[in-house]
C-alpha atoms as a PDB file:
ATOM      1  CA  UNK A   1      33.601  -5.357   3.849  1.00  0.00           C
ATOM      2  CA  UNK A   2      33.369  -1.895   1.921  1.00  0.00           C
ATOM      3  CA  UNK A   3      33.508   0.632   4.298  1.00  0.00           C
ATOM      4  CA  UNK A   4      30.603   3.228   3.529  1.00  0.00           C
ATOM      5  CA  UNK A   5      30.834   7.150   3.907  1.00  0.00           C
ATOM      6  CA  UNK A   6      27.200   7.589   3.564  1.00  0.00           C
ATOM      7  CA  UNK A   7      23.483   5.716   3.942  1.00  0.00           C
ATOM      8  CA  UNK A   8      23.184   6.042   0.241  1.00  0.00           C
ATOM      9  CA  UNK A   9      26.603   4.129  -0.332  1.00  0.00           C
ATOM     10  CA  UNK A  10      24.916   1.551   1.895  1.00  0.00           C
ATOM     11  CA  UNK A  11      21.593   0.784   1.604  1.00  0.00           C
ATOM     12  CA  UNK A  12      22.516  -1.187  -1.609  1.00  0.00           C
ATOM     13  CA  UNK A  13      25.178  -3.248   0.164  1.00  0.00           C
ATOM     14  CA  UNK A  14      22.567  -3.900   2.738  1.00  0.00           C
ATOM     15  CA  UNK A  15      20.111  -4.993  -0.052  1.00  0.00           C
ATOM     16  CA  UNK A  16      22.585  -7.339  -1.153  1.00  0.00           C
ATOM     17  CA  UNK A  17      22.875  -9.021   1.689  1.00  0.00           C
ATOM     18  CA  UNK A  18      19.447  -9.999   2.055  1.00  0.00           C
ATOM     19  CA  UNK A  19      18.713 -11.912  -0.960  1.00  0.00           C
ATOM     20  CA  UNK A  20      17.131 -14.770   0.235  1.00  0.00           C
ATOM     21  CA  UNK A  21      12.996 -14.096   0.624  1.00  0.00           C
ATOM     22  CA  UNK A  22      13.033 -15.871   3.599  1.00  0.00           C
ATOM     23  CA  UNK A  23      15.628 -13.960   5.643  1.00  0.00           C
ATOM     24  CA  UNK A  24      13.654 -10.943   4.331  1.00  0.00           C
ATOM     25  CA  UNK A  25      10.802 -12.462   5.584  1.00  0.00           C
ATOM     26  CA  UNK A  26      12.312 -13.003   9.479  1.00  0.00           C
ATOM     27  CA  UNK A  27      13.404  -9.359   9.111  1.00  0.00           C
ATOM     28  CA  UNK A  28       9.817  -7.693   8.687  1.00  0.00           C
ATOM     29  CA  UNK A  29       8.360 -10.881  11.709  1.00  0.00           C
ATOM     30  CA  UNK A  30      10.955  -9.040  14.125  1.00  0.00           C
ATOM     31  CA  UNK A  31      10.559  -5.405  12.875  1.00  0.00           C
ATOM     32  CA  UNK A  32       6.517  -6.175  13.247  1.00  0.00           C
ATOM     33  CA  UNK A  33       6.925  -7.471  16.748  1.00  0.00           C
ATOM     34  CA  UNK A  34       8.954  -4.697  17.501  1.00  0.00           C
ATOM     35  CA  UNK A  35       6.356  -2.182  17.020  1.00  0.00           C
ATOM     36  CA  UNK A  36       3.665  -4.075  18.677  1.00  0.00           C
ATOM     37  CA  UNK A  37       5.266  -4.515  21.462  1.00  0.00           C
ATOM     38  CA  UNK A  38       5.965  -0.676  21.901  1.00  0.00           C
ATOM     39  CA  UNK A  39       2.816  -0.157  21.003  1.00  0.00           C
ATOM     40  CA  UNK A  40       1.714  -2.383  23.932  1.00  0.00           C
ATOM     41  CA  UNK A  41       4.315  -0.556  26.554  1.00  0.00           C
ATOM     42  CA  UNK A  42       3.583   2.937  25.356  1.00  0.00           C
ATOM     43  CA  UNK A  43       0.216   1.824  26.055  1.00  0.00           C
ATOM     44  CA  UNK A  44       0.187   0.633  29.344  1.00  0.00           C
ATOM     45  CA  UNK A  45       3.437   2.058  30.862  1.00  0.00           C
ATOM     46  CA  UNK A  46       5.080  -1.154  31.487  1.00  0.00           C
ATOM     47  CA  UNK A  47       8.263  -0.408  30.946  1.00  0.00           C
ATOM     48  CA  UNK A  48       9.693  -3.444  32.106  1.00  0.00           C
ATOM     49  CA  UNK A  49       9.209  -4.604  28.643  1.00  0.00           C
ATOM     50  CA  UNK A  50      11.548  -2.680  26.857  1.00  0.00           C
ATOM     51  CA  UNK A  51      14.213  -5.006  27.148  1.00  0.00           C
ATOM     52  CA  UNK A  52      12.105  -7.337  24.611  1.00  0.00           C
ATOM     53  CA  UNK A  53      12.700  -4.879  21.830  1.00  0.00           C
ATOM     54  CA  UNK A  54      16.439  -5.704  20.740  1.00  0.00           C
ATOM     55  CA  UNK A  55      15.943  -9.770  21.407  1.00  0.00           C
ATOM     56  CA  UNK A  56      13.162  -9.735  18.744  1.00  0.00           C
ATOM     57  CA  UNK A  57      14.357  -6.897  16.663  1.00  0.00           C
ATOM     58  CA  UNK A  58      18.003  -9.039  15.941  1.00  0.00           C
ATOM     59  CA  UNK A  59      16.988 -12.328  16.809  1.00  0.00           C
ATOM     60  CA  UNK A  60      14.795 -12.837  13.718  1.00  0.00           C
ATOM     61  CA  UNK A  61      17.466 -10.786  11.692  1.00  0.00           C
ATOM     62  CA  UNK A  62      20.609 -12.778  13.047  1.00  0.00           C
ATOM     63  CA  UNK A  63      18.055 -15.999  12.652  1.00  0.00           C
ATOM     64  CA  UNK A  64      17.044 -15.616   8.760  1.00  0.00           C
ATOM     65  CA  UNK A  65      21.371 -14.585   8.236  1.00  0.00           C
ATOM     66  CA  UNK A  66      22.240 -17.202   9.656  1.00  0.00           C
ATOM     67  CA  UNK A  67      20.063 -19.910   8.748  1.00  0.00           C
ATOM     68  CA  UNK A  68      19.050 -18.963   5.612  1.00  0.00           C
ATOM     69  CA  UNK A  69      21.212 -16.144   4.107  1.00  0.00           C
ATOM     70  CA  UNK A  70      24.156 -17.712   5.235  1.00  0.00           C
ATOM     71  CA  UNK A  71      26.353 -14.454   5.907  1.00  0.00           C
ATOM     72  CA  UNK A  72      27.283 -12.122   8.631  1.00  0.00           C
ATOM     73  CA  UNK A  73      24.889  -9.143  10.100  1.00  0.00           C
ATOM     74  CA  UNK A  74      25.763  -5.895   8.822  1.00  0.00           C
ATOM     75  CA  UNK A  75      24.836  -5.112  12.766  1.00  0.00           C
ATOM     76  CA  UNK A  76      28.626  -6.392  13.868  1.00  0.00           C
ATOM     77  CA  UNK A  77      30.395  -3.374  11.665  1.00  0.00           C
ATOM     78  CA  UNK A  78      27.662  -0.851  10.639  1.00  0.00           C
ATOM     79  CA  UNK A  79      24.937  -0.947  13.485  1.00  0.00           C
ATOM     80  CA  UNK A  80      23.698   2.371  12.999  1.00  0.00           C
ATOM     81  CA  UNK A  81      23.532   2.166   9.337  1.00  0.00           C
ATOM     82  CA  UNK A  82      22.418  -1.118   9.717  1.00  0.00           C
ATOM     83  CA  UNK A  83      19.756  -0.393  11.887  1.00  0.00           C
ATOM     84  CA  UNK A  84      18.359   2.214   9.606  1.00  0.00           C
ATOM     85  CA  UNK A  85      18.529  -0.070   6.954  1.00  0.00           C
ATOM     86  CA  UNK A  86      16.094  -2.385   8.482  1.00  0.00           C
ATOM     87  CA  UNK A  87      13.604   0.251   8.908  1.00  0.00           C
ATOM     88  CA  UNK A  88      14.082   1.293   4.912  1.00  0.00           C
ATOM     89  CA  UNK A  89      13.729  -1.758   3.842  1.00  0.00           C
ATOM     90  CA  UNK A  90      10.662  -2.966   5.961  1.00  0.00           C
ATOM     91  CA  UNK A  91       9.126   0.776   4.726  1.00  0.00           C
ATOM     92  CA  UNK A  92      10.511  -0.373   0.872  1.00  0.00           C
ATOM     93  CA  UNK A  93       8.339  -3.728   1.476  1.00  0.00           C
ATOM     94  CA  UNK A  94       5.217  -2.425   2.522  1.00  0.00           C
ATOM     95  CA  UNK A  95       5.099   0.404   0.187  1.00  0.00           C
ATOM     96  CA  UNK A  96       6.053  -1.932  -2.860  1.00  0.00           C
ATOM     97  CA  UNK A  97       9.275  -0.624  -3.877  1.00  0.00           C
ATOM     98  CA  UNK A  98      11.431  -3.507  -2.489  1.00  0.00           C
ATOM     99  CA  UNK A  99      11.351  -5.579  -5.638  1.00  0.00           C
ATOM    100  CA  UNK A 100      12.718  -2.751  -7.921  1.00  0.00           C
ATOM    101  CA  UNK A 101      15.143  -1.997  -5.625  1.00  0.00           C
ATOM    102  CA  UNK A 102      16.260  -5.855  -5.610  1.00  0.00           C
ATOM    103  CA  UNK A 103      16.503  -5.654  -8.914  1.00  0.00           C
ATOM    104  CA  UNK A 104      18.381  -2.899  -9.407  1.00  0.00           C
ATOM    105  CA  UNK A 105      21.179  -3.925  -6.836  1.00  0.00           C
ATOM    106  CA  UNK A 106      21.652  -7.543  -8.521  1.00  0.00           C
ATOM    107  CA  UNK A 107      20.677  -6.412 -12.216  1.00  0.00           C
END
């Protein structure tokens, strides 16, 4: 693995790794449920549930790598940028830029 000396450097890498629509798909399942369910403690100050937030956040991730990707989490050597990535990309999806930027990385 490249090592990376900025976000800019890799956010494509991190695009490249998540080819596969359906692994893509797990991704924004788990970064949904992630903000619901903060929604929900913020709301009623049960904090209790805060430990939910990383199982669903990575466990649809690590699912749709591991199932259907078929590669490694960028988590295990770049979790911040990795992380952050997550976020841009879900963002990139719902504001329609995701495709170009698919494009771009394997064009």
């Amino acid at each position: 693995m490249n090592k990376f000396s900025s976000f800019a450097e890799f956010y494509p890498y991190y695009l490249s790794e998540h080819q596969n629509p359906v692994c893509r798909a797990l991704h924004y399942i788990g970064s949904t449920l992630v903000i619901i369910v903060l929604l929900y403690v913020l709301f009623t100050q049960q904090w209790i549930w805060l430990w939910l937030l990383p199982v669903i956040g990575y466990g649809f991730a690590w699912l749709g790598h591991f199932l259907f990707e078929h590669n490694k989490p960028a988590t295990f050597q770049y979790p911040f940028y990795s992380l952050a990535a997550d976020w841009v990309m879900f963002k990139d999806f719902l504001t329609g830029q995701l495709k170009q930027k698919l494009a771009v990385k394997s064009g």
